[in-house]
Structure formats: structure tokens, C-alpha cells
C-alpha atoms as a PDB file:
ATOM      1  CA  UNK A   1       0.000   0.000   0.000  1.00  0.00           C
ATOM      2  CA  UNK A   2       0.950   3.371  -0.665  1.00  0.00           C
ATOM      3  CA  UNK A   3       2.113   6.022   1.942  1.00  0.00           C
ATOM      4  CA  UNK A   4       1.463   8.975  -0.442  1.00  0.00           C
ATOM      5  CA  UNK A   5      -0.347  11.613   0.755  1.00  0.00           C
ATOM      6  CA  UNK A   6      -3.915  11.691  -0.306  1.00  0.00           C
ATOM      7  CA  UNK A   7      -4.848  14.628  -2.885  1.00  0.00           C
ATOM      8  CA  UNK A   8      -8.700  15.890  -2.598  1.00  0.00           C
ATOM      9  CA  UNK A   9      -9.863  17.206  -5.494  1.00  0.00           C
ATOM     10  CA  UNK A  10     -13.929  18.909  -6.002  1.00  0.00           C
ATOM     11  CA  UNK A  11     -15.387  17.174  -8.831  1.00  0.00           C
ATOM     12  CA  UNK A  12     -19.559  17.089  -9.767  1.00  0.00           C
ATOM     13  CA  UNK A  13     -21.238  14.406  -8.382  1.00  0.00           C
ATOM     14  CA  UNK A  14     -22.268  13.438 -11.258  1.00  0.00           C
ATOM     15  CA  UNK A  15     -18.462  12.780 -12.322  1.00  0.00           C
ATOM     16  CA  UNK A  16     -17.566   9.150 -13.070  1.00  0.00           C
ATOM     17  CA  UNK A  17     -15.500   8.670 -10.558  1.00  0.00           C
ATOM     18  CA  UNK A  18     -18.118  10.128  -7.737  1.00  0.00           C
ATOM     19  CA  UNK A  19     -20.344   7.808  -9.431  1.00  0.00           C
ATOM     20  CA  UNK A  20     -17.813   5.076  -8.279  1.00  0.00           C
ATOM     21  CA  UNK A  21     -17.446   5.836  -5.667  1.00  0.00           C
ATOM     22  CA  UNK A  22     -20.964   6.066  -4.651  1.00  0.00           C
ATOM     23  CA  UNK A  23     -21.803   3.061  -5.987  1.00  0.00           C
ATOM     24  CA  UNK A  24     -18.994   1.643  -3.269  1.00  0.00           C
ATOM     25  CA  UNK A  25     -20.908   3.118  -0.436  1.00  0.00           C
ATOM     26  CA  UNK A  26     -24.530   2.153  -1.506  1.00  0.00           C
ATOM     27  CA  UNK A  27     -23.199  -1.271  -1.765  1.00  0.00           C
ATOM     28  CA  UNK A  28     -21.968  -0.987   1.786  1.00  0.00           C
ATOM     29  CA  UNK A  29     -25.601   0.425   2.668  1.00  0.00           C
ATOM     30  CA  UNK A  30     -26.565  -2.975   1.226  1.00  0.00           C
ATOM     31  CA  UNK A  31     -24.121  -5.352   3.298  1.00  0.00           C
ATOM     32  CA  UNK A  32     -24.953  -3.398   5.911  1.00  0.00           C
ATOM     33  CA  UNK A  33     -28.345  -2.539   6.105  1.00  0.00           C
ATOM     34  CA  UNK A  34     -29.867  -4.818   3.623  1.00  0.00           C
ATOM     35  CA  UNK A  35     -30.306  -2.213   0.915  1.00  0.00           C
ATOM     36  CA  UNK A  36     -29.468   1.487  -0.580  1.00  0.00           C
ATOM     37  CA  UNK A  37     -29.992   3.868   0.933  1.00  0.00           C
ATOM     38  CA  UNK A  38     -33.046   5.382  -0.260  1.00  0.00           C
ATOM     39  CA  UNK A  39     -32.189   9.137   0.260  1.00  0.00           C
ATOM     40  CA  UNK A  40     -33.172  11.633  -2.603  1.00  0.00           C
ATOM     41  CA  UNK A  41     -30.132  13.077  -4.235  1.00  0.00           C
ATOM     42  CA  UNK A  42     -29.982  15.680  -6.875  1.00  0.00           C
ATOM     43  CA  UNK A  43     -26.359  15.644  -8.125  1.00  0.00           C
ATOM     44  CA  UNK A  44     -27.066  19.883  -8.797  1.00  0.00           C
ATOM     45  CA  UNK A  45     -27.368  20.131  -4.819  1.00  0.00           C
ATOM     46  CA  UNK A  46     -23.728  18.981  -4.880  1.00  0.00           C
ATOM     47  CA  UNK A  47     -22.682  22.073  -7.435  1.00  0.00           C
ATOM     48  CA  UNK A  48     -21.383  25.598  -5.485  1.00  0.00           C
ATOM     49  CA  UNK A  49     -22.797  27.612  -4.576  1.00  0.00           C
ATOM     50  CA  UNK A  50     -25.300  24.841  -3.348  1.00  0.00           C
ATOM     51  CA  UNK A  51     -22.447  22.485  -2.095  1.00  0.00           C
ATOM     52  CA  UNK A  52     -19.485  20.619  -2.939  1.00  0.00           C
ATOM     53  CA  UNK A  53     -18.434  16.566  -3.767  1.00  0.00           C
ATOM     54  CA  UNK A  54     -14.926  16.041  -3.152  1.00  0.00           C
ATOM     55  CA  UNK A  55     -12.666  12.745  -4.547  1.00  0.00           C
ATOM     56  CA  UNK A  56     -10.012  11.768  -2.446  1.00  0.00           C
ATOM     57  CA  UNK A  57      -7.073  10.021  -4.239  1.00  0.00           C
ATOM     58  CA  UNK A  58      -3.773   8.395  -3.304  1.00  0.00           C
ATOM     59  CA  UNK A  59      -1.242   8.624  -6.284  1.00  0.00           C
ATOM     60  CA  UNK A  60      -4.069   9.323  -8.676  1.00  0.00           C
ATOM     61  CA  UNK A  61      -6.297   6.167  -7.386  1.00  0.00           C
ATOM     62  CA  UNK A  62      -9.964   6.894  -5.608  1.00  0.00           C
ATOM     63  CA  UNK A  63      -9.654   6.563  -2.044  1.00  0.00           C
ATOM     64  CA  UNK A  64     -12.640   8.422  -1.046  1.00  0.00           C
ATOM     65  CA  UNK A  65     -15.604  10.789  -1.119  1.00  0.00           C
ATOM     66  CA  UNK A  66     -17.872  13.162   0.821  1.00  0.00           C
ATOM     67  CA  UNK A  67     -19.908  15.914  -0.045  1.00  0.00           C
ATOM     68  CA  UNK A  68     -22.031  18.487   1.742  1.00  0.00           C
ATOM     69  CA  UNK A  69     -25.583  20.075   0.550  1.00  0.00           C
ATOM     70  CA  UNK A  70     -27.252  23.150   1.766  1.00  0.00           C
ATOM     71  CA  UNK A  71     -30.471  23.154   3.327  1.00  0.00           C
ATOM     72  CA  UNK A  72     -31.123  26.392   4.383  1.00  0.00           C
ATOM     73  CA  UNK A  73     -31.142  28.713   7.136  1.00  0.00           C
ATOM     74  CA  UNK A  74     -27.334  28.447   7.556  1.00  0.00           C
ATOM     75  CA  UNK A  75     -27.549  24.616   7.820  1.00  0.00           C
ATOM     76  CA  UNK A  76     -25.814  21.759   5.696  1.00  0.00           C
ATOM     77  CA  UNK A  77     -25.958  18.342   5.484  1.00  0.00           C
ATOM     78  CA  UNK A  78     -23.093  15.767   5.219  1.00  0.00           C
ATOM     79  CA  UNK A  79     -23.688  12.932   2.594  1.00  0.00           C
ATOM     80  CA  UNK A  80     -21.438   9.624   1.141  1.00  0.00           C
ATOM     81  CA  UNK A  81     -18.558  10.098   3.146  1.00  0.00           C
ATOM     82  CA  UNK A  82     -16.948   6.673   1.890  1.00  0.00           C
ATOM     83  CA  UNK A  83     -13.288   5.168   1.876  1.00  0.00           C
ATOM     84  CA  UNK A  84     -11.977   2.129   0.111  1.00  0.00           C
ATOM     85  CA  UNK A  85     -11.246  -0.336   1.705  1.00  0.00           C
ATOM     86  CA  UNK A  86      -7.457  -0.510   1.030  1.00  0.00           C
ATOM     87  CA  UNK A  87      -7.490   3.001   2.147  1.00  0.00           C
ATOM     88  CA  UNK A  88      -9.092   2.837   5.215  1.00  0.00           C
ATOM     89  CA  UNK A  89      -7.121   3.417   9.027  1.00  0.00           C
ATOM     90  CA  UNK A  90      -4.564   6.238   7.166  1.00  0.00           C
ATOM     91  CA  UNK A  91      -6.838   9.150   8.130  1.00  0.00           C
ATOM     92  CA  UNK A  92      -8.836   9.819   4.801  1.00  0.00           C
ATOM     93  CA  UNK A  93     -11.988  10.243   6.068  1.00  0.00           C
ATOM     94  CA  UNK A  94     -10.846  12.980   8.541  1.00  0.00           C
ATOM     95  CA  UNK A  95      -9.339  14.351   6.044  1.00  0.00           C
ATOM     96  CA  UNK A  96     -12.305  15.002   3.692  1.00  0.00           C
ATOM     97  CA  UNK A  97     -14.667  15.875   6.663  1.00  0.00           C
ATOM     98  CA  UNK A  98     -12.414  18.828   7.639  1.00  0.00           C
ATOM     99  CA  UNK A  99     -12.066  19.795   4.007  1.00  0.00           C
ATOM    100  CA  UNK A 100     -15.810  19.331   4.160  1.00  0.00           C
ATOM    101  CA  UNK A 101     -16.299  21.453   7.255  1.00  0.00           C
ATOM    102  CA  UNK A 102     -14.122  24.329   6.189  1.00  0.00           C
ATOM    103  CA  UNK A 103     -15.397  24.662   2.952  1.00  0.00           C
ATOM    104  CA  UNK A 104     -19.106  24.547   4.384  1.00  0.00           C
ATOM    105  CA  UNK A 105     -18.100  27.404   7.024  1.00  0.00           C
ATOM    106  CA  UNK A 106     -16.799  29.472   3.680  1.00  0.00           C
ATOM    107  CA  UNK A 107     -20.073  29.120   2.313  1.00  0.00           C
ATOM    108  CA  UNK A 108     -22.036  30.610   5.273  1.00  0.00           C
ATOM    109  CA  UNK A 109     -23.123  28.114   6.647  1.00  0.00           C
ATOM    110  CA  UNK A 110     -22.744  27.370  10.386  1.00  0.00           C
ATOM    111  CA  UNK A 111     -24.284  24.207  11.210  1.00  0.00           C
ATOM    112  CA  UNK A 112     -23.412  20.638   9.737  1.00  0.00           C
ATOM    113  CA  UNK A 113     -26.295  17.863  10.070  1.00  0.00           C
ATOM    114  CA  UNK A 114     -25.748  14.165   8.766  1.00  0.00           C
ATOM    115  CA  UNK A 115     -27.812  10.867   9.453  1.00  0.00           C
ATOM    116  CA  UNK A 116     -25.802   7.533   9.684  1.00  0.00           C
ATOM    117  CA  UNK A 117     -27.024   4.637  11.326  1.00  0.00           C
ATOM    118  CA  UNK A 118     -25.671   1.965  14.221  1.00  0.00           C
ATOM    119  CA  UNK A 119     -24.430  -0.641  11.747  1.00  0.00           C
ATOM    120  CA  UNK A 120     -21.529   2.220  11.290  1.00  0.00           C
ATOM    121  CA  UNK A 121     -19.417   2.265  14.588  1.00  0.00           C
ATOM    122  CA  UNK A 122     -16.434   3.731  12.521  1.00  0.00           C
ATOM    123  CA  UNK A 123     -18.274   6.159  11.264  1.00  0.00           C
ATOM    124  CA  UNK A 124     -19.672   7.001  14.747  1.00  0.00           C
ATOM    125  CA  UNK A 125     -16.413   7.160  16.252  1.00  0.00           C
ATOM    126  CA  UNK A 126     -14.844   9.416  13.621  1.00  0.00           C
ATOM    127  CA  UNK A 127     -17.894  11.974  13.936  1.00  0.00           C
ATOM    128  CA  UNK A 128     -17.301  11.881  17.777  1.00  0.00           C
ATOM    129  CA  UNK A 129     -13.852  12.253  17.675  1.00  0.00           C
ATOM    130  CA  UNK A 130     -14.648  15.756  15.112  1.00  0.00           C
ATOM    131  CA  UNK A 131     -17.281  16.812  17.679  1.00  0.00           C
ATOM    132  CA  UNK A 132     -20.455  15.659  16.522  1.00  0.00           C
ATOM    133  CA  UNK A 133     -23.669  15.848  18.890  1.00  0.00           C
ATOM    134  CA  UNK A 134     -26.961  13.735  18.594  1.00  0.00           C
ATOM    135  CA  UNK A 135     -29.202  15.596  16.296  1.00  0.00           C
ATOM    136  CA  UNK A 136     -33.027  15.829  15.701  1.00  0.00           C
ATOM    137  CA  UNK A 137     -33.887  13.258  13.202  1.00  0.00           C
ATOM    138  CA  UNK A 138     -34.740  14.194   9.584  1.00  0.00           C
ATOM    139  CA  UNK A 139     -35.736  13.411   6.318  1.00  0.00           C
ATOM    140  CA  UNK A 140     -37.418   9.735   5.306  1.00  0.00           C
ATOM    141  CA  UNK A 141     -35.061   7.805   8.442  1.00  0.00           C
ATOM    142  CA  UNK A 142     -36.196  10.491  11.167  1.00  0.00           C
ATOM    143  CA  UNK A 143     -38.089   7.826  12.801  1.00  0.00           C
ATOM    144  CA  UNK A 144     -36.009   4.846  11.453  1.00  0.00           C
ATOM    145  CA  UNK A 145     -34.871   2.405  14.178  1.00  0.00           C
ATOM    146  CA  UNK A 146     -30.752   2.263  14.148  1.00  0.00           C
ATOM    147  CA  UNK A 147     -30.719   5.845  12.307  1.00  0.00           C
ATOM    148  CA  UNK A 148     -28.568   8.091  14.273  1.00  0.00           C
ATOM    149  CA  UNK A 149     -28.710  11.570  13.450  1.00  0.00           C
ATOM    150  CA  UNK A 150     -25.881  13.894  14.185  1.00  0.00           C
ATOM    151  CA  UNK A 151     -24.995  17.717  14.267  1.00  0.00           C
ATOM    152  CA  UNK A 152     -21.876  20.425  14.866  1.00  0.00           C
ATOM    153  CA  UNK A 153     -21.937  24.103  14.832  1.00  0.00           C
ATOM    154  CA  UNK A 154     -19.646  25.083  12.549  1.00  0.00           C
ATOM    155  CA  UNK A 155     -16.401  27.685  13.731  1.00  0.00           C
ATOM    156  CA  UNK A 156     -16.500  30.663  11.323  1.00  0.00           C
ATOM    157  CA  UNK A 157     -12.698  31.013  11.288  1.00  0.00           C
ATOM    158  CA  UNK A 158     -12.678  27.431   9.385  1.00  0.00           C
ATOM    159  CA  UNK A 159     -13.129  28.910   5.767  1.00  0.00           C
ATOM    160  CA  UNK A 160     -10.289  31.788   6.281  1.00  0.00           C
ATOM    161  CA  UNK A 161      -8.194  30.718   3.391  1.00  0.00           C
ATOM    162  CA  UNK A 162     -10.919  30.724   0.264  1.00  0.00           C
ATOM    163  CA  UNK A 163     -10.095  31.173  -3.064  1.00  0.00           C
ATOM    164  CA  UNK A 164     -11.880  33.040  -5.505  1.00  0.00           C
ATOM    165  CA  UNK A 165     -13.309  29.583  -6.033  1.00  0.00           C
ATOM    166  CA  UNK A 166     -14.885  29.107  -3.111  1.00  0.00           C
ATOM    167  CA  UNK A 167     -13.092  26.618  -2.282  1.00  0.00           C
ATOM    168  CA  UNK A 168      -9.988  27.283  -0.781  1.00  0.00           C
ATOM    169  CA  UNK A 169      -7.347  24.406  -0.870  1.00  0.00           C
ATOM    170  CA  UNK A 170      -9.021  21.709  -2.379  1.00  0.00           C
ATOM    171  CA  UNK A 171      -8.061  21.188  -6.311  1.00  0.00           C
ATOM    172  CA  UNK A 172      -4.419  19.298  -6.279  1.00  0.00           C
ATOM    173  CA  UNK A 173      -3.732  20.601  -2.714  1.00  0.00           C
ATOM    174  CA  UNK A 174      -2.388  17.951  -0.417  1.00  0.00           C
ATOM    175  CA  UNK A 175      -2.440  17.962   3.574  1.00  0.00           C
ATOM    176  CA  UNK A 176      -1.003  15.610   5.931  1.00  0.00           C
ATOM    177  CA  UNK A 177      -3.372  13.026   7.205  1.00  0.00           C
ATOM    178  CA  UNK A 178      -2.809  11.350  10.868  1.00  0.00           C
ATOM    179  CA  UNK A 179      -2.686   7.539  11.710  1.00  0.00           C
ATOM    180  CA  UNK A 180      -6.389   7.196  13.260  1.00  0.00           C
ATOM    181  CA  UNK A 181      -9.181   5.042  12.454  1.00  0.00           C
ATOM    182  CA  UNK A 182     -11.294   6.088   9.441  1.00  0.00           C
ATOM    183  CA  UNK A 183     -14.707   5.730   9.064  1.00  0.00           C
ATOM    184  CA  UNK A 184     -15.845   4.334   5.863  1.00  0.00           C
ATOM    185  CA  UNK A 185     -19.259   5.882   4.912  1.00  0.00           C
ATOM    186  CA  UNK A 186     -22.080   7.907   6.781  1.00  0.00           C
END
């Protein structure tokens, strides 16, 4: 395996290798959960101003994925955060959620929400460990037994450094990633 340091890169969701990638984590849903996850997703929610989709890759090879989508009222939501398998434990998945986070914050918007569910103790952890807090349910799983449904306010500092993009680092910009256990979808 690689110790390159993983490159995050904002591509449409609608790009093939989103598409991939998203295909990973539904089938995940489905080992899981017993099927997809049945979510509404319009790939234009995922475009700025609206939101963002960022790729993860590791010497130009998909690692992982994550995305946010505004709701409103200062509030987005978190959706496919997913790492390969191969990639997992190397810090991706933090990686992308404070890429996520930052460029969320730069957007104006100071709340995060995102549902996951018990059958995802990595995931749990890794949204713990970033500061996560139980949320009011939402959506079609608000009332879903094993959906857990989780929130942070967002710091306003976090999207200092945006470009005229809106996006700040991400586009061939690498960071340093630590050693801790990486969730592999939410």
C-alpha cells in the first residue's frame, strides 16, 4: 500500500468517478443494512454555490468521497462520506470531513447535520472524535430504528483561506493526514 499523501480534489457528483465511488458506499448500505440507501439526491445540490463533492485520491487512485448540501437557514448536510477499503485506518476520512467542514463554514453556513445509522461504529467514532452531537432526526429515516442523526456548529474562522473559487485548498492541494481510524461511509 501506498504512503502517499492523499490529494482531494472537487469534482460534480455526477463525475464518473463520484459515481464510483458512490456506488462503493450504496453497496456498503446494502451489506450493511440490507439495501441502498433510499435518500433523494440531486447531483445539482452537490454544485457551489449549493455544495461541494470532493474525490479523495492516493497517487491518482480513488480513495474516497464526501460531499455536503445546503439546506437552508445556515444549515448543511453531510452525505457519502466513503473510503476504500485498502485506504481505510490512514486518516482519509478525517481528512475530507475537515475539508468538508471548512469549505461549508466558507459558504455561510454554520451548522453541519448528517444521518448515519448503528451498523456504522467507525463512522460514529470518527464523527465523535470531530465533535459531533446527537441531532433531531430528519428526512425519510427520522423515525427509522438504528438511524442516528448527528450535528456540529460550525467555527466561522474554518473557511479563512478561500479562493476566488470558493473553495480554498481543495483542487491538487495535499495535507497531511494522521494515523487514526477512518470511518468508511455515513
Amino acid at each position: 500500500m501506498s504512503t502517499s499523501v492523499p490529494e482531494l480534489r472537487a469534482v460534480g457528483y455526477a463525475d464518473p468517478v463520484a459515481q464510483h465511488l458512490v456506488e462503493r458506499v450504496q453497496q456498503e448500505y446494502v451489506v450493511r443494512y440490507g439495501g441502498r440507501d433510499a435518500a433523494v439526491v440531486d447531483p445539482a445540490e452537490f454544485s457551489p454555490p449549493l455544495g461541494l463533492f470532493l474525490v479523495a485520491e492516493v497517487d491518482g487512485v480513488p480513495a474516497g468521497c464526501g460531499g455536503w448540501r445546503a439546506q437552508g437557514d445556515g444549515v448543511a448536510e453531510l452525505k457519502r462520506m466513503y473510503v476504500e477499503p485498502a485506504f481505510r485506518r490512514r486518516g482519509i476520512a478525517a481528512l475530507v470531513l475537515t475539508e468538508l467542514e471548512r469549505t461549508a463554514a466558507a459558504a455561510g453556513h454554520r451548522h453541519l447535520l448528517l444521518n448515519s445509522g448503528d451498523r456504522q461504529p467507525e463512522a460514529l467514532a470518527l464523527y465523535a472524535r470531530a465533535g459531533y452531537v446527537p441531532a433531531a432526526g430528519y428526512g425519510i429515516y427520522a423515525d427509522a430504528p438504528g438511524a442516528v442523526f448527528l450535528g456540529k456548529d460550525l467555527d466561522s474562522d474554518l473557511g479563512a483561506d478561500v479562493g476566488s473559487d470558493g473553495v480554498g485548498g481543495v483542487g491538487g492541494a495535499t495535507r497531511p493526514v494522521g494515523d487514526e481510524e477512518d470511518a468508511w461511509a455515513s
